[in-house]
Protein backbone atom coordinates (compact mmCIF):
# COMPACT_ATOMS: atom_id res chain seq x y z
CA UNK A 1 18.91 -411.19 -9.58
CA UNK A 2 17.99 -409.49 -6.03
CA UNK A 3 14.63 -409.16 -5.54
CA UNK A 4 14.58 -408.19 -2.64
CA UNK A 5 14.00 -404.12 -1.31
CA UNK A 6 16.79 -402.15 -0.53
CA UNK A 7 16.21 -400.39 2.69
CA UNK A 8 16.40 -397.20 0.80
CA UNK A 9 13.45 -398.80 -1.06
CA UNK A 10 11.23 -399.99 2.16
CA UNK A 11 11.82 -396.46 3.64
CA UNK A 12 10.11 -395.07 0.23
CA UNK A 13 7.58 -397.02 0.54
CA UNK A 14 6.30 -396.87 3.48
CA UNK A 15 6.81 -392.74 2.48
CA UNK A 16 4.29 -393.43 -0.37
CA UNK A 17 1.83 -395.22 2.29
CA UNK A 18 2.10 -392.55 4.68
CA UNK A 19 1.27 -390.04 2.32
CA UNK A 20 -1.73 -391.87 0.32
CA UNK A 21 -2.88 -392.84 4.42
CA UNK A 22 -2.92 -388.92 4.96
CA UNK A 23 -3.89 -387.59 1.74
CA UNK A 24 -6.40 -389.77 -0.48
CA UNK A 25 -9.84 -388.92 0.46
CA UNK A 26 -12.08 -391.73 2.10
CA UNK A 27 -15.00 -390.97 -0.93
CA UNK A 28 -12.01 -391.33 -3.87
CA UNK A 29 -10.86 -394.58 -2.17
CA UNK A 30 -14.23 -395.94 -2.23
CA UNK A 31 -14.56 -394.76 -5.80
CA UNK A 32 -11.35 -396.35 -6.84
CA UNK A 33 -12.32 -399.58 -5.18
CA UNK A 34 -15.28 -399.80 -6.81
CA UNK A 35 -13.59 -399.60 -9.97
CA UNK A 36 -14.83 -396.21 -10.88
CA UNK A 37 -13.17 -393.62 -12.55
CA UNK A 38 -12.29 -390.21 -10.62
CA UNK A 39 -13.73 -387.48 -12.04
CA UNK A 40 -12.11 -384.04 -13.33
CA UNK A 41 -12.03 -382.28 -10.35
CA UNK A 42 -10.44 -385.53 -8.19
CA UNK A 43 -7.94 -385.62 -10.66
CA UNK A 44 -6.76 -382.36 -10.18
CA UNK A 45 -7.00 -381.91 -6.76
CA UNK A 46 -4.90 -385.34 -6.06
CA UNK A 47 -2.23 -383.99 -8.75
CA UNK A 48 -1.94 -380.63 -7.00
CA UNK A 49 -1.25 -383.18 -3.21
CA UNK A 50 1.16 -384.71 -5.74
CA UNK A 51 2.80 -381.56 -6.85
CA UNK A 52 3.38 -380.31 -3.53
CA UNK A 53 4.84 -383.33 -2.41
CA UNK A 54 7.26 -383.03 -5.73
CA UNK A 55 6.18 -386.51 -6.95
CA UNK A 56 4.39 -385.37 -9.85
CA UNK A 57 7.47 -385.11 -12.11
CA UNK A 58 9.87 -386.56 -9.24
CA UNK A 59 13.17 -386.16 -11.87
CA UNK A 60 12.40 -382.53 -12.45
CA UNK A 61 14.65 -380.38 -10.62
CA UNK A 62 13.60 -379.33 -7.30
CA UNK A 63 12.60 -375.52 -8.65
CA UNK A 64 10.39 -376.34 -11.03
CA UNK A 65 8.45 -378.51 -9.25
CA UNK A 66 10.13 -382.19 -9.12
CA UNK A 67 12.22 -383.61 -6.30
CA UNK A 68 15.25 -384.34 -7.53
């Protein structure tokens, strides 16, 4: 068994990185940190940066939403 990342893989990553780096509010990273829950509100606005991006159902077709 390979264990080790394809480069398709590392290039992902460092995509997810990016985009957390950019995205994830300093206060909700703090939050998290602590170990504390996001509220209602943080929940939905991080789904919505997740949306946009296609990542929140990545295998749905590209027109409803996904990026596949």
């Amino acid at each position: 068994m390979d264990l080790h990342l394809t480069e398709a893989q590392k290039t992902f990553r460092e995509e997810v990185r990016a985009f957390i780096d950019e995205r994830l509010p300093m206060a909700l990273r703090r939050k998290l940190r602590a170990g504390h829950f996001p509220n209602r509100q943080e929940i939905l606005d991080w789904h919505r940066k997740l949306n946009v991006k296609g990542w929140a159902a990545p295998h749905w077709p590209k027109e409803y939403g996904g990026s596949d």
